[in-house]
C-alpha atoms as a PDB file:
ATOM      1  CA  UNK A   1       0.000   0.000   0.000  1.00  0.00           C
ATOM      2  CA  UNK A   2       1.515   3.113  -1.006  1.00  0.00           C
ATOM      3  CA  UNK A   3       1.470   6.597   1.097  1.00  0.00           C
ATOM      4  CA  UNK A   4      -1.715   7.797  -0.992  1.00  0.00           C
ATOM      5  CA  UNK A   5      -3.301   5.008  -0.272  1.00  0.00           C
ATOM      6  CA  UNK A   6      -2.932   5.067   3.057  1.00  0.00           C
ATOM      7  CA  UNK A   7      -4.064   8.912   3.021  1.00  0.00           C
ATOM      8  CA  UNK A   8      -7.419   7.325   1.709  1.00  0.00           C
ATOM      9  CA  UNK A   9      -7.590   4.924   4.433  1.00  0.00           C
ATOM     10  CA  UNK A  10      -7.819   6.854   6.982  1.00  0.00           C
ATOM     11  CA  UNK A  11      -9.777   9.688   5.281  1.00  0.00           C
ATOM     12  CA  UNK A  12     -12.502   6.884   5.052  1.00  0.00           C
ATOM     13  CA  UNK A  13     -11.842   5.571   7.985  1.00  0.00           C
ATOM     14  CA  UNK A  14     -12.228   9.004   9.704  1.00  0.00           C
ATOM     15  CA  UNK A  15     -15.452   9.908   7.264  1.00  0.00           C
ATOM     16  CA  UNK A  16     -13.323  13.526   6.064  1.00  0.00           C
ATOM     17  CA  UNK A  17     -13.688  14.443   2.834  1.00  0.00           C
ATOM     18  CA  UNK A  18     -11.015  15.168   0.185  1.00  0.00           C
ATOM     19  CA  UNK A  19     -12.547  18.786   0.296  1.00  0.00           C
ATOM     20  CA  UNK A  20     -12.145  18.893   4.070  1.00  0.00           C
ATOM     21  CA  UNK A  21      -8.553  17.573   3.545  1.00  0.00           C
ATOM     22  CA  UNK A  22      -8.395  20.048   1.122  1.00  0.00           C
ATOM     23  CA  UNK A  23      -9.543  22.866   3.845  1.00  0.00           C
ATOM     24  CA  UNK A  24      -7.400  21.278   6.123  1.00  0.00           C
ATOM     25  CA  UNK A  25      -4.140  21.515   4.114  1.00  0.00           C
ATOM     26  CA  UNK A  26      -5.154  25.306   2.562  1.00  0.00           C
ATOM     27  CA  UNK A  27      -4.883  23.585  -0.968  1.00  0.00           C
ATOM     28  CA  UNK A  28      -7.197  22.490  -3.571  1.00  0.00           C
ATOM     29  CA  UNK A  29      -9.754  19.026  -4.148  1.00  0.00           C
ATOM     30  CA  UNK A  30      -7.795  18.162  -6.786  1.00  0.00           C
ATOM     31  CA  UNK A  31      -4.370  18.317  -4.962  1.00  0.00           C
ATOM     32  CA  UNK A  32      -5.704  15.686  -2.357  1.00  0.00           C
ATOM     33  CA  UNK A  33      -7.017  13.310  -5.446  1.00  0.00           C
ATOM     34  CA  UNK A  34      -3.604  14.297  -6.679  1.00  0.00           C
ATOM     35  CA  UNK A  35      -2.172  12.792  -3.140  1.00  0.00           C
ATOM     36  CA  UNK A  36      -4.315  10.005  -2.960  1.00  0.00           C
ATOM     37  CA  UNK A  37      -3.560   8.603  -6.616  1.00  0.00           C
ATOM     38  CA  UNK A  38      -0.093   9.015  -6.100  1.00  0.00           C
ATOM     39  CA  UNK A  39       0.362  11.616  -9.093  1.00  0.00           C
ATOM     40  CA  UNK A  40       2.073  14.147  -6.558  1.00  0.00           C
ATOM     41  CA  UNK A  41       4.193  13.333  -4.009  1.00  0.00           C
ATOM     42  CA  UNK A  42       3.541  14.877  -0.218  1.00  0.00           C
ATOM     43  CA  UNK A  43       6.278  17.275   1.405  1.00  0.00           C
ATOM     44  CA  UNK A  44       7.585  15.728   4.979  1.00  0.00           C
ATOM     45  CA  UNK A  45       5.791  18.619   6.655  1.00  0.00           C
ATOM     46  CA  UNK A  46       2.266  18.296   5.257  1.00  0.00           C
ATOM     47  CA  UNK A  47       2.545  14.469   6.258  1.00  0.00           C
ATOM     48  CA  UNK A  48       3.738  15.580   9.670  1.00  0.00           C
ATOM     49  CA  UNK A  49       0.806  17.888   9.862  1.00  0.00           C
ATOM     50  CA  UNK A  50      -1.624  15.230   8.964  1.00  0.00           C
ATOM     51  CA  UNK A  51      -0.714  12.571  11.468  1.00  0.00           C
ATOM     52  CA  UNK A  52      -0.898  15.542  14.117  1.00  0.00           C
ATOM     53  CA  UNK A  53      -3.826  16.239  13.602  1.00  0.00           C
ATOM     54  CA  UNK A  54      -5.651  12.897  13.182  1.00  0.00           C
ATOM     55  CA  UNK A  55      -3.096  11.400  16.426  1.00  0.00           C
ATOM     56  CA  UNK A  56      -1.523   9.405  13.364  1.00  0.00           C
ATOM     57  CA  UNK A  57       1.218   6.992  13.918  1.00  0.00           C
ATOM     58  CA  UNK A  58       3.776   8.913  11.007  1.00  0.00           C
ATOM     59  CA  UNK A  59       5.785   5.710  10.896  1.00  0.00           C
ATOM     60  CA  UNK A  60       2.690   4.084   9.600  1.00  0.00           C
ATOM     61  CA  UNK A  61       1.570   7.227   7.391  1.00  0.00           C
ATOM     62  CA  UNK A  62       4.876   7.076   5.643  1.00  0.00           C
ATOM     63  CA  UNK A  63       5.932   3.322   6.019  1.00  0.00           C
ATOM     64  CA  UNK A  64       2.884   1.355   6.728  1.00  0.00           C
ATOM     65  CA  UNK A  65       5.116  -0.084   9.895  1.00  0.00           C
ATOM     66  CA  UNK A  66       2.831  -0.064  12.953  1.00  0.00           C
ATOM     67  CA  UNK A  67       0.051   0.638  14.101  1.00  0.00           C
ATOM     68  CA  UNK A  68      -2.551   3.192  12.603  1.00  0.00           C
ATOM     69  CA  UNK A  69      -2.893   5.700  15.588  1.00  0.00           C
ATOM     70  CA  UNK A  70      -0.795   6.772  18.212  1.00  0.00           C
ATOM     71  CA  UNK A  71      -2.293   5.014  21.995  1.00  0.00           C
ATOM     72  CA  UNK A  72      -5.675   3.582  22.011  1.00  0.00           C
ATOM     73  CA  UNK A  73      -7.234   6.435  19.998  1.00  0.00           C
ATOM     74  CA  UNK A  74     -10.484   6.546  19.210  1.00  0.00           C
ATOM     75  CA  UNK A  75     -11.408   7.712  15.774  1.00  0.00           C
ATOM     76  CA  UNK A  76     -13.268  11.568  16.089  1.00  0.00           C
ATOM     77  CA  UNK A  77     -13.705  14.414  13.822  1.00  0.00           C
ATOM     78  CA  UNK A  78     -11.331  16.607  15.539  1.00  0.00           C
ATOM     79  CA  UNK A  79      -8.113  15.778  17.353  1.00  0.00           C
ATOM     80  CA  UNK A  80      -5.739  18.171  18.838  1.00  0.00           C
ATOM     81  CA  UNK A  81      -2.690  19.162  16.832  1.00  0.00           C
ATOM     82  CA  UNK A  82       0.698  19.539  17.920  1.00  0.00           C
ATOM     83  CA  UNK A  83       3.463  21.820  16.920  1.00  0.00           C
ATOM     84  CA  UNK A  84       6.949  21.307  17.375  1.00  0.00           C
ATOM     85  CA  UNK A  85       8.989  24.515  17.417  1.00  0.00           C
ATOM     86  CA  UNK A  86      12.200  26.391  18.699  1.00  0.00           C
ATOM     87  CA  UNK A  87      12.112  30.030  19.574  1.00  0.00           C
ATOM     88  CA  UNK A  88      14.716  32.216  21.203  1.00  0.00           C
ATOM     89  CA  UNK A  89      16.695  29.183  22.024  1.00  0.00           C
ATOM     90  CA  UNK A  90      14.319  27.430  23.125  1.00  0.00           C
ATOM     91  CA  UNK A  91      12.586  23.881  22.326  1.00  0.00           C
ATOM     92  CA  UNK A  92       8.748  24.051  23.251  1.00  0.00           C
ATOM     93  CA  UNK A  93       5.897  22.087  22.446  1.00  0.00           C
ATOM     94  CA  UNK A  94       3.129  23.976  21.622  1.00  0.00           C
ATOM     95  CA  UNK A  95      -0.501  22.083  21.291  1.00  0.00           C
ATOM     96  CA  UNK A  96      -3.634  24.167  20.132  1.00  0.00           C
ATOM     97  CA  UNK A  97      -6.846  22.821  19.423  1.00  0.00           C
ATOM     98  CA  UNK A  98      -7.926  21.916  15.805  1.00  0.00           C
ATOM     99  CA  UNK A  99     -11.792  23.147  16.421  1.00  0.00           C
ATOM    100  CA  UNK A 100     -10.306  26.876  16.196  1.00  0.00           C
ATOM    101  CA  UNK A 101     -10.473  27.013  12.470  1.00  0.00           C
ATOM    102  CA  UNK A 102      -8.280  30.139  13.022  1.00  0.00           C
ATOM    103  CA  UNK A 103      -5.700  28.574  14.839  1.00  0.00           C
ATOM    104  CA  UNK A 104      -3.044  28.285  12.267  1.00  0.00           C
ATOM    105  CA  UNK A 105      -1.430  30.613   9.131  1.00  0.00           C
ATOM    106  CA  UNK A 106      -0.311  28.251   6.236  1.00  0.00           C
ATOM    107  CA  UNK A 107       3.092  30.163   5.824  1.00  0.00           C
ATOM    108  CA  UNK A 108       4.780  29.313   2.305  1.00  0.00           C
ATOM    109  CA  UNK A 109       7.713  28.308   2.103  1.00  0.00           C
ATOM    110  CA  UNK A 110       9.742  30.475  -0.900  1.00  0.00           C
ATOM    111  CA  UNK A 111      12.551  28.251  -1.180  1.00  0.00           C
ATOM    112  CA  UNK A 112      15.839  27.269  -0.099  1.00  0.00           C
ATOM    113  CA  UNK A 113      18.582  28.946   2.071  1.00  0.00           C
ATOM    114  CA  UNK A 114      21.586  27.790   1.923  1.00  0.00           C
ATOM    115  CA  UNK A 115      23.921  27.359   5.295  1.00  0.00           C
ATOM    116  CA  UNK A 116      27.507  27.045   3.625  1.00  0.00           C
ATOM    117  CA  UNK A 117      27.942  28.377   0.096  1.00  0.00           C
ATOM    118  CA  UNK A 118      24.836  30.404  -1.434  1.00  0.00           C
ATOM    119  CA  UNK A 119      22.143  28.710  -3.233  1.00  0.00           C
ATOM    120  CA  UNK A 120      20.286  30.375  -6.162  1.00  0.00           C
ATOM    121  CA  UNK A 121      16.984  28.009  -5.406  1.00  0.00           C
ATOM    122  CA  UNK A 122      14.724  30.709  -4.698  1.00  0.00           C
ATOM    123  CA  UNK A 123      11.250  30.412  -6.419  1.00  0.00           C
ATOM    124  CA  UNK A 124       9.803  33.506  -6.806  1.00  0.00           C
ATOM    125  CA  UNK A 125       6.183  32.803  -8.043  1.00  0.00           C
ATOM    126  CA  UNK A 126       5.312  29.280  -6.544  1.00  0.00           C
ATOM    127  CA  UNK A 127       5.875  28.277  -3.259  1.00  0.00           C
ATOM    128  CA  UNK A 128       7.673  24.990  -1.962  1.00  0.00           C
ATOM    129  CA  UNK A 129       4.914  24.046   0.475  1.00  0.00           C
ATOM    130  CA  UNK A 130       2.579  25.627   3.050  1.00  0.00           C
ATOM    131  CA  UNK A 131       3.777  25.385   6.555  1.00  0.00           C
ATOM    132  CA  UNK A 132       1.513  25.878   9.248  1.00  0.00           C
ATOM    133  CA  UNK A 133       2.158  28.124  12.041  1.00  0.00           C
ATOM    134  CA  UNK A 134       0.370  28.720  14.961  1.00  0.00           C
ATOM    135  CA  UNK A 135      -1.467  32.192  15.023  1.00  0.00           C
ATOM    136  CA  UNK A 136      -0.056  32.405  18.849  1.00  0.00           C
ATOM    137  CA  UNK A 137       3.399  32.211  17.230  1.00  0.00           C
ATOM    138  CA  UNK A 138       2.920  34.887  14.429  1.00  0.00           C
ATOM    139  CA  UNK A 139       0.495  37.769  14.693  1.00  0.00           C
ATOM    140  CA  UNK A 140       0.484  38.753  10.598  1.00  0.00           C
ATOM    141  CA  UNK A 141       2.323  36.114   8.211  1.00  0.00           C
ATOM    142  CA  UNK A 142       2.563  38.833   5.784  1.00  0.00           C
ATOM    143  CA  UNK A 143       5.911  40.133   7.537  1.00  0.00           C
ATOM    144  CA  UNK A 144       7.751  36.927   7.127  1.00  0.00           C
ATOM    145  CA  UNK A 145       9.338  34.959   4.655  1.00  0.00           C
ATOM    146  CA  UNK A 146       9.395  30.989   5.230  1.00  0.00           C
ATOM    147  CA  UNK A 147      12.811  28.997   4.089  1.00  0.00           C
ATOM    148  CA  UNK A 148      13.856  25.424   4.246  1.00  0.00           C
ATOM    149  CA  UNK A 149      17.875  25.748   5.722  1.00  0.00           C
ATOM    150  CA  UNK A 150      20.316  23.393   3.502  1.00  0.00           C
ATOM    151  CA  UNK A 151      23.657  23.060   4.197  1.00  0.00           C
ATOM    152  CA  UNK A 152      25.288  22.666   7.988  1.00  0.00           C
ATOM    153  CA  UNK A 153      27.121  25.950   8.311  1.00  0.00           C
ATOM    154  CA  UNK A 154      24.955  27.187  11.114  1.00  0.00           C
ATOM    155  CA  UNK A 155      24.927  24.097  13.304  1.00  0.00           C
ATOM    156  CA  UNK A 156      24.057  23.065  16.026  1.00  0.00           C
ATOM    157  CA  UNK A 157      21.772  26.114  16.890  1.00  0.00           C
ATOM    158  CA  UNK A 158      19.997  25.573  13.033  1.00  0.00           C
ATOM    159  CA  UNK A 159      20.156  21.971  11.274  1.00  0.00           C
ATOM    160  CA  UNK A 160      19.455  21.041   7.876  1.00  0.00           C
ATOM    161  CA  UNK A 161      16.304  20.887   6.938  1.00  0.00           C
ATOM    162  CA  UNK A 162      14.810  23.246   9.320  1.00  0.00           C
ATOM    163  CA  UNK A 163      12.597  25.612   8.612  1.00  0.00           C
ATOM    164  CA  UNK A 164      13.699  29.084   9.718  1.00  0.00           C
ATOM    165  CA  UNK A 165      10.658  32.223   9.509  1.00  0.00           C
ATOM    166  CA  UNK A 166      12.312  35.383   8.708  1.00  0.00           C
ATOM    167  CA  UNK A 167      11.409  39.076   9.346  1.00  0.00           C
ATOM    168  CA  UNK A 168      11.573  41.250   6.159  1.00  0.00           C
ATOM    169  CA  UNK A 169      14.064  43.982   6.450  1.00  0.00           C
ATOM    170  CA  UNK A 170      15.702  45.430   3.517  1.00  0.00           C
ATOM    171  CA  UNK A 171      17.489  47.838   5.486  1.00  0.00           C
ATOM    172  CA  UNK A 172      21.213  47.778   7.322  1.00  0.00           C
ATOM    173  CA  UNK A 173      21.198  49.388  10.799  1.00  0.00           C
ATOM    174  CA  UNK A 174      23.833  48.703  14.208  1.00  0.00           C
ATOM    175  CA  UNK A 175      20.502  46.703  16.149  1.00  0.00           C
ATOM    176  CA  UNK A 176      21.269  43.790  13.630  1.00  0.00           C
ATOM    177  CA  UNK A 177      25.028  43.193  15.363  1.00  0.00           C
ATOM    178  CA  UNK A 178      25.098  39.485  16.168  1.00  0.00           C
ATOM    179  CA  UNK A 179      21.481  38.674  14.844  1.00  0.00           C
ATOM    180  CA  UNK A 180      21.128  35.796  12.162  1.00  0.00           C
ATOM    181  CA  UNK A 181      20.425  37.046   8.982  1.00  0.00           C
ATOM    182  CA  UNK A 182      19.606  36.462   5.890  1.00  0.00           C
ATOM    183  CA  UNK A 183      21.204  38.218   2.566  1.00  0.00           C
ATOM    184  CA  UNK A 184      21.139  37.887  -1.111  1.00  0.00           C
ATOM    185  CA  UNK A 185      23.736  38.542  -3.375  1.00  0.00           C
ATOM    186  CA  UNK A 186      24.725  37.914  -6.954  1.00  0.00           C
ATOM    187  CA  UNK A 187      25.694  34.067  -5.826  1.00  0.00           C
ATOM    188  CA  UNK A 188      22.002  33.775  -3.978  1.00  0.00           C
ATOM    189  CA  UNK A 189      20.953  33.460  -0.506  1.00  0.00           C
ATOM    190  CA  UNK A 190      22.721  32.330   2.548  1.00  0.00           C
ATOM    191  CA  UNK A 191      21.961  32.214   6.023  1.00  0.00           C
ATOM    192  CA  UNK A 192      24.762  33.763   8.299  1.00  0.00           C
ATOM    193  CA  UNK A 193      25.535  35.722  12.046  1.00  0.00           C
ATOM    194  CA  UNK A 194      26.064  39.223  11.628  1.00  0.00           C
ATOM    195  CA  UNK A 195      28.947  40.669  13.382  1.00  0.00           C
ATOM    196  CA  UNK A 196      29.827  44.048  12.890  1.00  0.00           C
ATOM    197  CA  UNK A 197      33.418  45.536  13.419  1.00  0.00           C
ATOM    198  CA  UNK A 198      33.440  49.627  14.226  1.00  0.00           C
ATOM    199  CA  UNK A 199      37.033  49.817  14.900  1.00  0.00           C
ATOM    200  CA  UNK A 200      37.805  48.400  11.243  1.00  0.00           C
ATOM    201  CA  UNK A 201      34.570  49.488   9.651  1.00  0.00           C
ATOM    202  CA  UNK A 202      33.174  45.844   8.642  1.00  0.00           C
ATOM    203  CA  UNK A 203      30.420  44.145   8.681  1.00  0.00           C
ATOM    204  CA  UNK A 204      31.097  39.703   8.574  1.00  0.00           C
ATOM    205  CA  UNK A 205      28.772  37.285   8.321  1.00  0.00           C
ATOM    206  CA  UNK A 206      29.992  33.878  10.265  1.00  0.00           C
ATOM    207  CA  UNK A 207      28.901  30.756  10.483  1.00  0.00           C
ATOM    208  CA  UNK A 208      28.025  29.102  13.561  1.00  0.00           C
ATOM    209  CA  UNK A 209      29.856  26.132  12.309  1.00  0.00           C
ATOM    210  CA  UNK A 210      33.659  26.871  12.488  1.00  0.00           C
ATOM    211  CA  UNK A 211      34.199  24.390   9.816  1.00  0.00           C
ATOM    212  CA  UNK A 212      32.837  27.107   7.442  1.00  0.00           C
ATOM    213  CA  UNK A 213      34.356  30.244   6.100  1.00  0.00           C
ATOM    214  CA  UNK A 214      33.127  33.792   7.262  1.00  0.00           C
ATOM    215  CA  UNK A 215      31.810  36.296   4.192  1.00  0.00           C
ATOM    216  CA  UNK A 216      32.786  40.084   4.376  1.00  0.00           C
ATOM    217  CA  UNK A 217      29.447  41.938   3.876  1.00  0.00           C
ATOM    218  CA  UNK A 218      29.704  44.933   1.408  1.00  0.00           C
ATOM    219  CA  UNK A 219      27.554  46.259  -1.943  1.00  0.00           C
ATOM    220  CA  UNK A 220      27.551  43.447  -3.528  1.00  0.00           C
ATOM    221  CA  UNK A 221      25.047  41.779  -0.304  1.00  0.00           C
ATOM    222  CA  UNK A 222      21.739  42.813   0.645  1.00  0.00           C
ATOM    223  CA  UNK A 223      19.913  41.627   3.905  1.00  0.00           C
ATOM    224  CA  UNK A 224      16.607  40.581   3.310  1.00  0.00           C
ATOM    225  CA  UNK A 225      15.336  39.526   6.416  1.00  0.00           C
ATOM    226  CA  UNK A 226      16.368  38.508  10.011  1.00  0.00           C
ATOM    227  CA  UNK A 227      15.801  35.319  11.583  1.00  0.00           C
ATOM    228  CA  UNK A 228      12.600  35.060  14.151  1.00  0.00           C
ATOM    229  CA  UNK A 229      12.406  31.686  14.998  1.00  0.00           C
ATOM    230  CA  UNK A 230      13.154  28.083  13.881  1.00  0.00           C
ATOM    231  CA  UNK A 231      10.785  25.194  12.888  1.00  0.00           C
ATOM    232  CA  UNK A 232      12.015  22.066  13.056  1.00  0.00           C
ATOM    233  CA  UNK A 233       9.771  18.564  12.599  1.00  0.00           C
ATOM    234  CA  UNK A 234      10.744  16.007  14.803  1.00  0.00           C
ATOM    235  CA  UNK A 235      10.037  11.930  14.532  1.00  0.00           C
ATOM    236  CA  UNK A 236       8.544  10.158  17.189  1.00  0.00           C
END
């Protein structure tokens, strides 16, 4: 049985929908089919979402190893959904419940930021995925941008394959002095720690990773945004 399959299975198991999938996930009927036929293939995250909020075992949504649900759940309409997240430093584990129809953004995610050398794989016009965020986490979505990290440069405090939200900021002032950042240049994005030298007049971006070489920020870099929090997806 394949992973669409086993989307169906417990869509008619649970009595949903595709539309109410499709309301679920902030995308359209016809994405879900899409899912459920295997024509498009689901990002980790929107899995991850899905077995939150159903109390799926993700093992089983992704393998079919295990058993269906997590405990001894009893199937229901509505289950409470769980986000993992790190914020200021700090790993939390944030639960809000899934009858608040307004209790999550669907963030998308523009693209890739690289943590070691630059990336170019920024997609201006169609997003990655949605992500959803908790509305207790971010007040207006519209002042973010959403990447997916690659690279290690920044570890441990940011892994591959997190997500990290951004605020927009397209301006260079002395508050931004060891804030992570992120800036665009003719060689793409990267993700970096801004340090900036008075005595010598420079601004350096460093990695957190000392394996990884430092950048010397001048015209050719613009800062695009600055780094609010972290969203990483863990595995039972």
């Amino acid at each position: 049985m394949s992973v669409g399959q086993r989307l169906k299975e417990l869509r008619k198991l649970k009595k949903i929908s595709q539309g109410e999938i499709a309301e679920l996930l902030k995308c359209s009927q016809a994405c879900v089919s899409g899912y459920e036929r295997d024509e498009r293939e689901m990002p980790y995250s929107t899995l991850a979402f899905i077995a939150n909020c159903y109390n799926v075992n993700l093992n089983w949504l992704l393998t079919g190893t295990g058993d269906m649900f997590l405990d001894d759940f009893v199937p229901q309409s509505r289950d409470l959904t769980y986000v993992n997240y790190i914020k200021q430093g700090k790993q939390a584990h944030l639960d809000i419940n899934s009858d608040d129809d307004n209790a999550f953004w669907h963030l998308e995610v523009a693209g890739h930021i690289s943590a070691g050398e630059p990336l170019h794989d920024i997609r201006e016009y169609e997003p990655l995925e949605l992500l959803p965020i908790s509305q207790r986490l971010l007040s207006n979505p519209n002042k973010y941008y959403c990447f997916v990290v690659n690279g290690d440069s920044m570890t441990p405090e940011i892994e591959h394959g997190d997500y990290v939200i951004l605020s927009k900021r397209n301006t260079f002032d002395d508050d931004l002095d060891g804030k992570i950042v992120a800036v665009n240049s003719s060689d793409g994005f990267t993700l970096k720690k801004l340090v900036i030298d008075h005595q010598n007049r420079l601004s350096i971006l460093f990695p957190l990773n000392k394996n990884h070489n430092y950048i010397i920020l001048d015209d050719r870099h613009k800062i695009v945004g600055v780094m609010k929090m972290i969203i990483r997806m863990f595995k039972d």
